[in-house]
N, C-alpha and C. Protein backbone atom coordinates (compact mmCIF):
# COMPACT_ATOMS: atom_id res chain seq x y z
N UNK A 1 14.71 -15.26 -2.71
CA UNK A 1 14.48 -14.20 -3.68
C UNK A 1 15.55 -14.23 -4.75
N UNK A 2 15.03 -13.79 -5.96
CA UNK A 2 15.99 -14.07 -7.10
C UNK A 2 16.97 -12.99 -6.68
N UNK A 3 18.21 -12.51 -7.44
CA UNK A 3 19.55 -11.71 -7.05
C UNK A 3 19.50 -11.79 -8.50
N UNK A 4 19.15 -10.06 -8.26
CA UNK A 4 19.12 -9.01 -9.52
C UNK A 4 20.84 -9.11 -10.34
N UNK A 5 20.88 -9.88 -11.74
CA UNK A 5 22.24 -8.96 -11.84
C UNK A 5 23.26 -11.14 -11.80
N UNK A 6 22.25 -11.79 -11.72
CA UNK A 6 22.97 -13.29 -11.72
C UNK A 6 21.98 -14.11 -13.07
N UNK A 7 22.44 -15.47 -13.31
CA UNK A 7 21.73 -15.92 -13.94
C UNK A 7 20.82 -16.18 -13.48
N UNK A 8 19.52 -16.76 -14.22
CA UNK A 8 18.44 -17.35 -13.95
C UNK A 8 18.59 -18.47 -13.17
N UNK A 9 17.71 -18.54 -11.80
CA UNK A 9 17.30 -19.46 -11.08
C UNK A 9 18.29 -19.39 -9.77
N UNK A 10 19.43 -18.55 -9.91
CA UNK A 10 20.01 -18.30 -8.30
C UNK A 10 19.58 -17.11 -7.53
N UNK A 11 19.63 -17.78 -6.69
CA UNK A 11 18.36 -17.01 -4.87
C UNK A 11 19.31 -16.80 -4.02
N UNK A 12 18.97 -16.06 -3.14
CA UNK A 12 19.39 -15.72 -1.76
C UNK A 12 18.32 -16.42 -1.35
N UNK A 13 19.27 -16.85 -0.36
CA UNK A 13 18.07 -18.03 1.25
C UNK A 13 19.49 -17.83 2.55
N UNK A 14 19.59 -16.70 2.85
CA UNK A 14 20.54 -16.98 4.13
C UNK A 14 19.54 -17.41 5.20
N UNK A 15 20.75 -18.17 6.10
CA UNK A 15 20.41 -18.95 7.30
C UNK A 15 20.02 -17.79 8.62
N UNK A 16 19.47 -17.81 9.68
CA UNK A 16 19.19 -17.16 10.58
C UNK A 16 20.68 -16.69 11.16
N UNK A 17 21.37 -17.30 11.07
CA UNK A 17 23.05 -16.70 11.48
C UNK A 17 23.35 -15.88 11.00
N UNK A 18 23.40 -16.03 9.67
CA UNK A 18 23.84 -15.56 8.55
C UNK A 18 23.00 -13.81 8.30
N UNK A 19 21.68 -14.00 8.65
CA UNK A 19 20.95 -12.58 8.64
C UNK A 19 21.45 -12.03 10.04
N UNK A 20 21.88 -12.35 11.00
CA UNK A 20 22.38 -12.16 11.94
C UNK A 20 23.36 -10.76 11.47
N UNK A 21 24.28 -11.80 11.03
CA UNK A 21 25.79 -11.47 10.63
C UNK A 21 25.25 -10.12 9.73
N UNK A 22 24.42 -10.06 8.28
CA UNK A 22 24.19 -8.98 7.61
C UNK A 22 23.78 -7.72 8.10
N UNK A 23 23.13 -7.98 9.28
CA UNK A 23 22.42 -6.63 10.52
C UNK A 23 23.49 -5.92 11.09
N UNK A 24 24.40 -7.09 11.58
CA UNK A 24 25.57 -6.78 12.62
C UNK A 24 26.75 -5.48 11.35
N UNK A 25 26.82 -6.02 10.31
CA UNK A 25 27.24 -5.11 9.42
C UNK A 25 27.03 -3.87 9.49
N UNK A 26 25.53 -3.99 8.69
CA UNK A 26 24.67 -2.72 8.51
C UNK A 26 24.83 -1.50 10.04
N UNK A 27 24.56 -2.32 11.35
CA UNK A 27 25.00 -1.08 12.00
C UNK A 27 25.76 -0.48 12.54
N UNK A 28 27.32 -1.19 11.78
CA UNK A 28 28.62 -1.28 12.53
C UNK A 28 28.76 -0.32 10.86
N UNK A 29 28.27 0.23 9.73
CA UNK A 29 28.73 0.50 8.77
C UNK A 29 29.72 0.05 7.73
N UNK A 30 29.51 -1.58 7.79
CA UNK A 30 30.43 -1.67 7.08
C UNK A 30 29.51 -1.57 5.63
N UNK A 31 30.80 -1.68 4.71
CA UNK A 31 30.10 -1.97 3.57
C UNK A 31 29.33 -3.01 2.51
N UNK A 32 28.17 -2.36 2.59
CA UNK A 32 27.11 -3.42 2.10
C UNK A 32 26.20 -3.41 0.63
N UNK A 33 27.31 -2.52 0.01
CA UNK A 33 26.82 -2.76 -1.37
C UNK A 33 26.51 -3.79 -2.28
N UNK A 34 27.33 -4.98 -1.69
CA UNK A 34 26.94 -6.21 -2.47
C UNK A 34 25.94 -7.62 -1.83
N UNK A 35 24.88 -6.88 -1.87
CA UNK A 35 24.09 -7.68 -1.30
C UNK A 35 22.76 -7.05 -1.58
N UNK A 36 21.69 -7.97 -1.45
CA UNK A 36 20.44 -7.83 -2.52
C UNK A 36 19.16 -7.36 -1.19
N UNK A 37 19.64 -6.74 -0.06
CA UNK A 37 18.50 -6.17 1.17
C UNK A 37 18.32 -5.12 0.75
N UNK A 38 16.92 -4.62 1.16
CA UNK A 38 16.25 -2.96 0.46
C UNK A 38 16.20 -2.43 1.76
N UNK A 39 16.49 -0.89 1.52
CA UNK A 39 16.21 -0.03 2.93
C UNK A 39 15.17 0.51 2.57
N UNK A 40 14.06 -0.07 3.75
CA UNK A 40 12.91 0.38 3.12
C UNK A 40 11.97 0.63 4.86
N UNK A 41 10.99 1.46 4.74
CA UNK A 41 10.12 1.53 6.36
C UNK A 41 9.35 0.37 5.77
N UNK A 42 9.41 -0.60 7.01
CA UNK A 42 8.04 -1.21 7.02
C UNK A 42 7.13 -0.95 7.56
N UNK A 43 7.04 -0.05 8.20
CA UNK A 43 6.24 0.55 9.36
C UNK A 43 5.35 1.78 9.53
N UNK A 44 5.86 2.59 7.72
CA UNK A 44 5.07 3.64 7.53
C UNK A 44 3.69 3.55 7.42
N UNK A 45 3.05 4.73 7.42
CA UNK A 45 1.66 4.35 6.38
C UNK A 45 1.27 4.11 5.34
N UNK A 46 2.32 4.50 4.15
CA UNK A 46 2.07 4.30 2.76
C UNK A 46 2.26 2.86 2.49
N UNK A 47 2.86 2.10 2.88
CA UNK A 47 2.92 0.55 2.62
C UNK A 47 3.71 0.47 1.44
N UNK A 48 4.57 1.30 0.66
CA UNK A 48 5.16 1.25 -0.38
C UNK A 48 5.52 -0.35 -0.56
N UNK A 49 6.04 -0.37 0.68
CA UNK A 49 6.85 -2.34 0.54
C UNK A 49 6.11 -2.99 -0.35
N UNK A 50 4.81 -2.69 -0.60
CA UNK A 50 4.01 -3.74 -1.30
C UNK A 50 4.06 -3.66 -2.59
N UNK A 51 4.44 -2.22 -2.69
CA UNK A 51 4.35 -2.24 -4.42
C UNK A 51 5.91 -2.86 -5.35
N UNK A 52 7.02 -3.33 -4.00
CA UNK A 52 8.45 -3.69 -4.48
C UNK A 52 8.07 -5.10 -4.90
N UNK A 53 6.68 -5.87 -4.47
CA UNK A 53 6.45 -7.56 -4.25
C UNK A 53 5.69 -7.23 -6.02
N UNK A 54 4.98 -6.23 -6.00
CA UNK A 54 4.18 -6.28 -8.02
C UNK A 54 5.46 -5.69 -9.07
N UNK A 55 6.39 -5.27 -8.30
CA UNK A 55 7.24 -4.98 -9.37
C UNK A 55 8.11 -6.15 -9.82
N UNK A 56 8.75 -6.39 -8.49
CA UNK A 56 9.57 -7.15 -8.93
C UNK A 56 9.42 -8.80 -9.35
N UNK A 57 7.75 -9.53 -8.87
CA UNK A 57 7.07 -10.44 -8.61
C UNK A 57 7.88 -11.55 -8.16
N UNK A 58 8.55 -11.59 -6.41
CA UNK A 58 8.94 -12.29 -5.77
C UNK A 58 8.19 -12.37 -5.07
N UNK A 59 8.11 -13.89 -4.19
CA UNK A 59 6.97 -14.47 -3.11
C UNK A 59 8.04 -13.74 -2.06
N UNK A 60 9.28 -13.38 -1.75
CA UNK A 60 9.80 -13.06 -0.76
C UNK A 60 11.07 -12.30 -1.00
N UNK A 61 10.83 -11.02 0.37
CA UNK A 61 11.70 -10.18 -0.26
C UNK A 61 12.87 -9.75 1.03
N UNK A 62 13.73 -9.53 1.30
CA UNK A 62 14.40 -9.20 2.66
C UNK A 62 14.50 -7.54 2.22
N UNK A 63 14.46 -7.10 3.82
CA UNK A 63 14.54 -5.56 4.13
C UNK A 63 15.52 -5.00 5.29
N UNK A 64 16.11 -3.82 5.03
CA UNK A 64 16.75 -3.65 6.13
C UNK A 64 15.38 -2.51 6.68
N UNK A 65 15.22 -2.26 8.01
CA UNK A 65 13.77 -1.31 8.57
C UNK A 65 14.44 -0.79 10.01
N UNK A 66 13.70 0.37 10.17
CA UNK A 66 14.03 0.77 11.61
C UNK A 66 12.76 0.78 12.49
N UNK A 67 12.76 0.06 13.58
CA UNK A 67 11.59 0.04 14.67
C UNK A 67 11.12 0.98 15.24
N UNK A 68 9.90 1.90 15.29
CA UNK A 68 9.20 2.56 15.90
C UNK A 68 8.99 2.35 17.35
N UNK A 69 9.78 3.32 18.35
CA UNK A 69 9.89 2.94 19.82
C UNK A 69 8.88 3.68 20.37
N UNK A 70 7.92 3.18 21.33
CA UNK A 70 7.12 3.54 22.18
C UNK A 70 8.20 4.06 23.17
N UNK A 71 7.34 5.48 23.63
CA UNK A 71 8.15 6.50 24.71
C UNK A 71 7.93 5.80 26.21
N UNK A 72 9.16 5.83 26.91
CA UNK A 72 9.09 5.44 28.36
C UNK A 72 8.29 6.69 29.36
N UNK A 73 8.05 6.51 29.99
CA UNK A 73 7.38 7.49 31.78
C UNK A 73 8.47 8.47 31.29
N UNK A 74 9.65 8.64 31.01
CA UNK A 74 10.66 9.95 31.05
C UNK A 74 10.47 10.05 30.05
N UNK A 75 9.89 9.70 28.97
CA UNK A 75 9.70 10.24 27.09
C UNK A 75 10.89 9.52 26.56
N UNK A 76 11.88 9.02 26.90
CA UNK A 76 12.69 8.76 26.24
C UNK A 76 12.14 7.27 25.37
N UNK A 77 13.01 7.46 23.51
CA UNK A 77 12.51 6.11 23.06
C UNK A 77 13.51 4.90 23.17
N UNK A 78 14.90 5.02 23.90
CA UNK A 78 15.66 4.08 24.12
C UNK A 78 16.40 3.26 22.68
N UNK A 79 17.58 2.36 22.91
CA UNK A 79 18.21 2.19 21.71
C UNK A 79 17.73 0.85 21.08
N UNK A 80 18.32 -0.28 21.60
CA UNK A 80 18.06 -1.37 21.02
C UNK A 80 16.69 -2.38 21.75
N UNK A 81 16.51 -1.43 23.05
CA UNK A 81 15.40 -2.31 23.96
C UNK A 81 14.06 -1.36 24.07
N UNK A 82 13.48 -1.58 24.82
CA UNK A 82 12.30 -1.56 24.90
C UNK A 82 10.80 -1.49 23.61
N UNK A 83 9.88 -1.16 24.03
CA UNK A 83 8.51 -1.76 23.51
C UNK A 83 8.64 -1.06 22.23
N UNK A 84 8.38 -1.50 21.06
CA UNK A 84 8.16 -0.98 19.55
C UNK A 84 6.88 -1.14 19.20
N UNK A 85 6.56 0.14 18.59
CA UNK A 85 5.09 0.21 17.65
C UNK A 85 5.58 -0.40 16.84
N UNK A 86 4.40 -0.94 15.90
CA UNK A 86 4.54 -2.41 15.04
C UNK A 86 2.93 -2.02 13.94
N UNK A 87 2.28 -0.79 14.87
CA UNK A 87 1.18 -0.59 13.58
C UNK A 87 1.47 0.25 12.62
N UNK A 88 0.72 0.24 11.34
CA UNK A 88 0.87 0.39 10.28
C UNK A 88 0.25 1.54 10.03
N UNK A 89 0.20 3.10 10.38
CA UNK A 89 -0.98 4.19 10.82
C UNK A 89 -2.28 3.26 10.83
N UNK A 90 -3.39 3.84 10.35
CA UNK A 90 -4.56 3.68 10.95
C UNK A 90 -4.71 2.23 9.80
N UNK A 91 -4.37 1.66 9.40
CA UNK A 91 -4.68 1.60 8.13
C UNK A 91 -4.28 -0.60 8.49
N UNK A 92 -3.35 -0.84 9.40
CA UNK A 92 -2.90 -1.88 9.87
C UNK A 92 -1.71 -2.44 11.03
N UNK A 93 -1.51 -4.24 11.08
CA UNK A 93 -0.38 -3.54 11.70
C UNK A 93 -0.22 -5.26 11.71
N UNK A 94 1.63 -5.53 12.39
CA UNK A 94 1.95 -6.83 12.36
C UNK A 94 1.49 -7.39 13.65
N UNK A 95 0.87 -8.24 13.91
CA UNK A 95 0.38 -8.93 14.89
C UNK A 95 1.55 -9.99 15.17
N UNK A 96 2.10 -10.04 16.26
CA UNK A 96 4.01 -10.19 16.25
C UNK A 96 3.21 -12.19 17.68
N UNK A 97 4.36 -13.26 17.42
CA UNK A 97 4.18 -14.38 18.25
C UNK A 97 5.64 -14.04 19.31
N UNK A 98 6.20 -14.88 19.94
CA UNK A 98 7.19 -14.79 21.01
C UNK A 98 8.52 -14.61 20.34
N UNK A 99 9.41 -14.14 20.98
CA UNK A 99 10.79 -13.97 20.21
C UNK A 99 11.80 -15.85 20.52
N UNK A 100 12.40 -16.02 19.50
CA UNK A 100 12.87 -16.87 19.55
C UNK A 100 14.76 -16.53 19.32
N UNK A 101 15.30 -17.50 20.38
CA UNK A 101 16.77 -16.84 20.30
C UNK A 101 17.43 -17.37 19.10
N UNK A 102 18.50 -16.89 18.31
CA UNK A 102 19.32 -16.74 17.29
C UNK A 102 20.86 -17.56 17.51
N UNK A 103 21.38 -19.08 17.72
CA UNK A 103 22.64 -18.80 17.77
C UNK A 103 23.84 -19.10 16.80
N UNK A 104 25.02 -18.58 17.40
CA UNK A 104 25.94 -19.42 16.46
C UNK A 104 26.05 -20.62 15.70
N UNK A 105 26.36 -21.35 14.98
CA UNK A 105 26.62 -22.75 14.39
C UNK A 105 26.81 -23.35 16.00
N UNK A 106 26.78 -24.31 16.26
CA UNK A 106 27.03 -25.28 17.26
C UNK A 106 26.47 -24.93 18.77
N UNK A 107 25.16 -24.18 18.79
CA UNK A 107 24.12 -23.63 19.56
C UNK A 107 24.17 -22.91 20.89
N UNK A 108 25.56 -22.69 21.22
CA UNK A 108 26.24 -22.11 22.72
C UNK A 108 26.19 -20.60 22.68
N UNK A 109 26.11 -19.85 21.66
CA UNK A 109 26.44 -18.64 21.94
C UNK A 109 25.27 -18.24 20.86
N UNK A 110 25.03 -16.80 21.51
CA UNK A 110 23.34 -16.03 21.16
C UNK A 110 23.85 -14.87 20.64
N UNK A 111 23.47 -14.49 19.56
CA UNK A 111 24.18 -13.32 18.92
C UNK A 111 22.63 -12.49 18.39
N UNK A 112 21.83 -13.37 18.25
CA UNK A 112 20.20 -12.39 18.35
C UNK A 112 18.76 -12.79 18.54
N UNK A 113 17.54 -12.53 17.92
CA UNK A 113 16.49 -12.73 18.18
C UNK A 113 15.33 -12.96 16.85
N UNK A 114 14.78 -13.74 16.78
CA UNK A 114 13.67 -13.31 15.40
C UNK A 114 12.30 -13.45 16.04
N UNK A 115 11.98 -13.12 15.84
CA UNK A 115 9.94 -13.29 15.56
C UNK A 115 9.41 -13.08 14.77
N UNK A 116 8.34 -13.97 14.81
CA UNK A 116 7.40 -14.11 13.78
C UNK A 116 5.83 -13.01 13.50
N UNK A 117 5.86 -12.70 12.50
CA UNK A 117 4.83 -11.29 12.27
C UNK A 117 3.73 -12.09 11.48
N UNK A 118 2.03 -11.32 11.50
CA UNK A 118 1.63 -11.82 10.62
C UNK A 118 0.88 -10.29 10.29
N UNK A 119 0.78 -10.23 8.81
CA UNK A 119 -0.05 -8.88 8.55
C UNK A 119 -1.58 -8.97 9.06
N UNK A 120 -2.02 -7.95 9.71
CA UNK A 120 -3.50 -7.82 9.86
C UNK A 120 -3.99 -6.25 9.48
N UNK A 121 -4.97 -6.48 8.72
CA UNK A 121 -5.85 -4.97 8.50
C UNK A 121 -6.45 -4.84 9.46
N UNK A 122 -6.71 -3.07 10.11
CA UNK A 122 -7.25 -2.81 11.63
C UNK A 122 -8.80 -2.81 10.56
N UNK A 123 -9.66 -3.92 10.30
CA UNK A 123 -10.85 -3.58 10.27
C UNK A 123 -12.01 -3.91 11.34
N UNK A 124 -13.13 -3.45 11.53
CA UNK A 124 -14.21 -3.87 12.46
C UNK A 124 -15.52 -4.37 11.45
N UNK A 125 -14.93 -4.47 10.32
CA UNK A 125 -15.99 -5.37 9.84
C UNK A 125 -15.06 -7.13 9.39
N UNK A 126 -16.11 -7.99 9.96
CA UNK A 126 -15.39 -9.26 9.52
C UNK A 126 -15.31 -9.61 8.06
N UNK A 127 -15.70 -9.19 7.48
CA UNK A 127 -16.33 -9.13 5.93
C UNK A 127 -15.05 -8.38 5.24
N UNK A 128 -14.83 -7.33 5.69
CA UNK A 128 -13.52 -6.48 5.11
C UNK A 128 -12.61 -7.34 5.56
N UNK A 129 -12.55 -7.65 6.65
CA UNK A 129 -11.63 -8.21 7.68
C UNK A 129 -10.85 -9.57 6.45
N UNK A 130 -11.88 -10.47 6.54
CA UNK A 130 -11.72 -11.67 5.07
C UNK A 130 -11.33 -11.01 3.73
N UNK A 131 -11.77 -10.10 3.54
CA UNK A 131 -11.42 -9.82 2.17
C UNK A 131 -10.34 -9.05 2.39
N UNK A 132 -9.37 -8.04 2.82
CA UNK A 132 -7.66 -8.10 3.05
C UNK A 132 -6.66 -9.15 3.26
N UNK A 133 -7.30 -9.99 4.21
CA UNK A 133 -6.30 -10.85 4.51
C UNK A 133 -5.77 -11.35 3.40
N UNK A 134 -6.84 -11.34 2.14
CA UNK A 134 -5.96 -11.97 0.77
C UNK A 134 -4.56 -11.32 0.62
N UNK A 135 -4.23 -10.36 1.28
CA UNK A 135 -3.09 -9.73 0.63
C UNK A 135 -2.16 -10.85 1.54
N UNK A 136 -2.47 -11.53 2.13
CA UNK A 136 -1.58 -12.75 2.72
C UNK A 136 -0.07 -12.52 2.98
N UNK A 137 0.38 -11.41 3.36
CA UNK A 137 1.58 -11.14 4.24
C UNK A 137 2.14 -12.05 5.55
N UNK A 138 3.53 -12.47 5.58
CA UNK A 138 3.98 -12.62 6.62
C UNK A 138 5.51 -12.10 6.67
N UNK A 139 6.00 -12.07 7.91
CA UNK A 139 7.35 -11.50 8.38
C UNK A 139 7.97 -12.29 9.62
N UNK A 140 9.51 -12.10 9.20
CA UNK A 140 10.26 -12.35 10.44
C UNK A 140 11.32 -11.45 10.84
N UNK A 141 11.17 -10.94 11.85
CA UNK A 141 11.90 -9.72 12.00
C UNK A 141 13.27 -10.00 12.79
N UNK A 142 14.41 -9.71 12.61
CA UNK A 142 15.55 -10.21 13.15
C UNK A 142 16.29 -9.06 13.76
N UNK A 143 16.86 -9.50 14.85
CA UNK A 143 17.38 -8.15 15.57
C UNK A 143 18.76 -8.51 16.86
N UNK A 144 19.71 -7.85 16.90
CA UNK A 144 20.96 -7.99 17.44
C UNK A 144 20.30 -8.15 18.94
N UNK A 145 20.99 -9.11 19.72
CA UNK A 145 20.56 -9.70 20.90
C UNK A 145 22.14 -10.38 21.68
N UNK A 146 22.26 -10.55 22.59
CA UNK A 146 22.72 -11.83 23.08
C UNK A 146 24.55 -10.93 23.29
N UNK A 147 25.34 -11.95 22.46
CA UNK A 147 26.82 -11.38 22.74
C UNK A 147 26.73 -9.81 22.16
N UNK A 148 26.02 -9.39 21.14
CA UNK A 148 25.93 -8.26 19.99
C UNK A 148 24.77 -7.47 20.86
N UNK A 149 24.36 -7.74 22.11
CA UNK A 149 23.44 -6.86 22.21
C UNK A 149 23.75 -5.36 22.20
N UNK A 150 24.78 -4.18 22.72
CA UNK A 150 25.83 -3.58 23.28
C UNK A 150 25.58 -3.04 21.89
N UNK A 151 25.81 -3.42 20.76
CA UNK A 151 25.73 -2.03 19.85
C UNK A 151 24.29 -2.65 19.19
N UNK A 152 23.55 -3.01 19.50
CA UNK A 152 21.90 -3.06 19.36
C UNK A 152 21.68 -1.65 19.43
N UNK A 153 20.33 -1.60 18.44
CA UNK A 153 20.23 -0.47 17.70
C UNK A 153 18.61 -0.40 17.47
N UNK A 154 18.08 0.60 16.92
CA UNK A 154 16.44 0.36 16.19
C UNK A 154 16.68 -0.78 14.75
N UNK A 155 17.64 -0.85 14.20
CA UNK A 155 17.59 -0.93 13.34
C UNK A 155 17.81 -2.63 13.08
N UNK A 156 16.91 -3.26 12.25
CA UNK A 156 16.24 -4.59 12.33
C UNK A 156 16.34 -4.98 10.46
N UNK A 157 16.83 -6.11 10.37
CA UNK A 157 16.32 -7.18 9.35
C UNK A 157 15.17 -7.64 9.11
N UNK A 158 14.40 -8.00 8.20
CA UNK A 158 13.16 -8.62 8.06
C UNK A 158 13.01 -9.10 6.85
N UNK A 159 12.74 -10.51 7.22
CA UNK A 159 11.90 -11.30 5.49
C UNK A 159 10.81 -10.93 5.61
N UNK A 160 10.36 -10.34 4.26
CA UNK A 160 8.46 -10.58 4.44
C UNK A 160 8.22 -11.37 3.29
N UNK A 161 7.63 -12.04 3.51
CA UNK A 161 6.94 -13.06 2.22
C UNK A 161 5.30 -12.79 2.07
N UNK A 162 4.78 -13.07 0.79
CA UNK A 162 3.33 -13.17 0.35
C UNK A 162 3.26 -14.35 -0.15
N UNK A 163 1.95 -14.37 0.17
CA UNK A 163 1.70 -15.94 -0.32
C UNK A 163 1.21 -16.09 -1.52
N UNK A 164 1.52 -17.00 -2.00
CA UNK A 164 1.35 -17.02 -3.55
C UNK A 164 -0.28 -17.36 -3.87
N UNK A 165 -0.58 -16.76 -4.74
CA UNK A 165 -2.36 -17.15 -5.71
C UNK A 165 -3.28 -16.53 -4.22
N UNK A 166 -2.45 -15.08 -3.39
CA UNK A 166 -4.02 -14.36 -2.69
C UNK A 166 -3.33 -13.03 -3.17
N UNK A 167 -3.30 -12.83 -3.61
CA UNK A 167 -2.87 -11.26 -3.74
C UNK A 167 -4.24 -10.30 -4.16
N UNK A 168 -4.21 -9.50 -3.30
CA UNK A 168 -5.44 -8.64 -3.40
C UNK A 168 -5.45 -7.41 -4.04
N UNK A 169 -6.49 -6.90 -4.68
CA UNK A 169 -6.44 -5.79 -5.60
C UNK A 169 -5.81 -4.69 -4.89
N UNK A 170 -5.54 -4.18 -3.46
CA UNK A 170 -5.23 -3.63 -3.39
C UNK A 170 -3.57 -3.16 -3.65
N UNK A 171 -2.94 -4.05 -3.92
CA UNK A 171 -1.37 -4.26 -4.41
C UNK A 171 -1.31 -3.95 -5.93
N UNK A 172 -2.19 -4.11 -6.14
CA UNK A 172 -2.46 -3.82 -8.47
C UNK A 172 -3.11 -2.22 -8.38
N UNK A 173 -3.85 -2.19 -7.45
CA UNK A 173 -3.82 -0.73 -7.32
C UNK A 173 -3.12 0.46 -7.85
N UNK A 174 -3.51 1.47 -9.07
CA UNK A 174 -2.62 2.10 -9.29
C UNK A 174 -3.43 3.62 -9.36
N UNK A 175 -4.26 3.77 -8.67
CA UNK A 175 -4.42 5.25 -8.67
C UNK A 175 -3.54 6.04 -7.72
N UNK A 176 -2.91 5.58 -6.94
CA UNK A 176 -1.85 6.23 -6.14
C UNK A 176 -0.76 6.12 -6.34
N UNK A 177 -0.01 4.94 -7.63
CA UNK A 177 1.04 4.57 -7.95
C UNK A 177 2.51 5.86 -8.15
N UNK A 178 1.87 6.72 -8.81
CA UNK A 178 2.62 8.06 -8.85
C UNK A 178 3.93 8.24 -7.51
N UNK A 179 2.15 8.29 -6.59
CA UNK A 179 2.53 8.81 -5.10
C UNK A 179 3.37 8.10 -4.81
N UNK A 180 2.97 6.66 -4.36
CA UNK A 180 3.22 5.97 -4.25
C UNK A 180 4.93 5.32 -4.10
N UNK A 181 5.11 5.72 -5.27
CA UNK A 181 6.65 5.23 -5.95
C UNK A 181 7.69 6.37 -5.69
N UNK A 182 7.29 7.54 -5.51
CA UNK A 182 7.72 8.54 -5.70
C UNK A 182 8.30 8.83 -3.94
N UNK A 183 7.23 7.92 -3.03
CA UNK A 183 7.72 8.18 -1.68
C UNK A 183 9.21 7.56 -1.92
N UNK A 184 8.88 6.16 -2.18
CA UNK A 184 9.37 4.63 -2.11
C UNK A 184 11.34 5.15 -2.67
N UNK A 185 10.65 6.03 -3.33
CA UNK A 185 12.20 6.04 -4.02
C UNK A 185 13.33 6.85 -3.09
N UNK A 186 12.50 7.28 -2.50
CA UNK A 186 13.71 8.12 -1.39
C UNK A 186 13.93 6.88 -0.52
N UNK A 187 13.35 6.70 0.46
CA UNK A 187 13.43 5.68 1.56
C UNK A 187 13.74 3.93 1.37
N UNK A 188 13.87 3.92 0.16
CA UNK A 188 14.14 2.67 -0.22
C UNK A 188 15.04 2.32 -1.26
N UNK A 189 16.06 2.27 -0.74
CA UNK A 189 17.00 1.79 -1.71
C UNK A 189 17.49 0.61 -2.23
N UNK A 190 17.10 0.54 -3.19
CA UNK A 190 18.02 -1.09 -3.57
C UNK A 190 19.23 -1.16 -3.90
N UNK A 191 19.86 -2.33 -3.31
CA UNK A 191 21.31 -2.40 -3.42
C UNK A 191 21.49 -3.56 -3.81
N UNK A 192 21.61 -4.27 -4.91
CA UNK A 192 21.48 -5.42 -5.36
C UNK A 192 22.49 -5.55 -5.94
N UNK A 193 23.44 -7.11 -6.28
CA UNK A 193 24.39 -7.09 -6.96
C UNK A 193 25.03 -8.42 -7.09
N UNK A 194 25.71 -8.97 -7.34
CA UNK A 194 25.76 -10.27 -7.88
C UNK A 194 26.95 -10.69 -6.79
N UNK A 195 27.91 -10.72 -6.24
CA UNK A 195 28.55 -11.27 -5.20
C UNK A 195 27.88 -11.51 -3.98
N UNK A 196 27.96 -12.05 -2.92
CA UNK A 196 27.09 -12.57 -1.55
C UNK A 196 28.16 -12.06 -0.48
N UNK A 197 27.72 -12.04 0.55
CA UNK A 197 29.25 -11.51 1.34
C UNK A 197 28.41 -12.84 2.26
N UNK A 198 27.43 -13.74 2.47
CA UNK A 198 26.95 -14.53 2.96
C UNK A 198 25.35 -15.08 3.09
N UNK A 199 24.89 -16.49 3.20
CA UNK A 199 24.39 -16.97 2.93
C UNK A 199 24.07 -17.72 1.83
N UNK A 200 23.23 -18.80 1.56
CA UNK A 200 23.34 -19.99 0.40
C UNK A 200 23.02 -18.73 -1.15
N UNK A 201 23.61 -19.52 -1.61
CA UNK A 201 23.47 -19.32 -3.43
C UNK A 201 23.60 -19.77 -3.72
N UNK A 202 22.09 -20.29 -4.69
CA UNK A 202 22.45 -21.87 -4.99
C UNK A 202 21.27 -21.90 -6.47
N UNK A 203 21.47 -22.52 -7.65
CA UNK A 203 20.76 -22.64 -8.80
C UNK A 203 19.61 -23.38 -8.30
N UNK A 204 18.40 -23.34 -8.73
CA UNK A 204 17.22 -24.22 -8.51
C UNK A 204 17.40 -25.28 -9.98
């Protein structure tokens, strides 16, 4: 993703360590003003996230998000473990593959976890079903595991990318835009800024 605030053609592309390391920040409080992640729900119903991909027109965007915990037999929703809702209200949800472990440079030590998401609309017609998928979403959600499990938290990293030439009308959509933006602006903050505290930066 381009980095608001640099010249033309330098990106953020951190390494899976490296998003590691930016999480481990975020819930230890340090400070993270200089760095280009949005606090944003991915998980609400309004889907605001989508309207940050027509504004800003990046194929890929990183987020900081907090996980929706399914309640245990005692109601409790627990901290960094157990089962997370992952749907989207009625409306969708990430259809998630196996978690894969996260480690240090030189592969001995586990500091977290990612998996792979793919967007799906909850429809029961196959016909609708084909015609959303254009909005061609995917995600990888990253989360403190391993030596860092201990101050594991709800609170999760995620790339989501769109794929380029499907974007579906429903993202150009602007009869709700008002609404829309108006949620987005509380719950999502951008913090963008031209120093890296880590990962590549590099001119194309």
């Amino acid at each position: 993703m381009r980095i608001t605030g640099t010249a033309p053609g330098v990106r953020f592309e951190p390494e899976d360590d490296q998003i590691i390391t930016y999480l481990l920040d975020k819930v230890t409080g340090k400070d993270l003003s200089q760095n280009p992640v949005i606090d944003c729900d991915l998980y609400g119903e309004d889907e605001a996230w989508k309207e940050l991909f027509v504004e800003t027109g990046e194929s890929e965007l990183y987020f900081f998000t907090r996980l929706r915990k399914v309640k245990t037999k005692k109601g409790e929703m627990g901290g960094g473990g157990g089962r997370a809702e992952r749907t989207i209200g009625p409306k969708a949800t990430w259809r998630s593959s196996k978690d894969d472990p996260i480690f240090l440079p030189g592969g001995s030590v586990q500091i977290g976890l990612k998996r792979a998401f793919t967007y799906r609309p909850n429809q029961s017609s196959a016909a609708a079903r084909k015609k959303e998928t254009g909005d061609g979403f995917s995600m990888t959600e990253y989360r403190l595991d391993g030596v860092f499990n201990s101050v594991a938290t709800d609170l999760v990293m995620c790339s989501v990318r769109r794929k380029e030439g499907r974007a579906s009308s429903s993202e150009i959509e602007i009869n709700d835009a008002a609404v829309t933006m108006a949620w987005c602006l509380r719950p999502c903050r951008s913090i963008m800024a031209q120093p890296m505290m880590g990962g590549r930066v590099f001119s194309c």
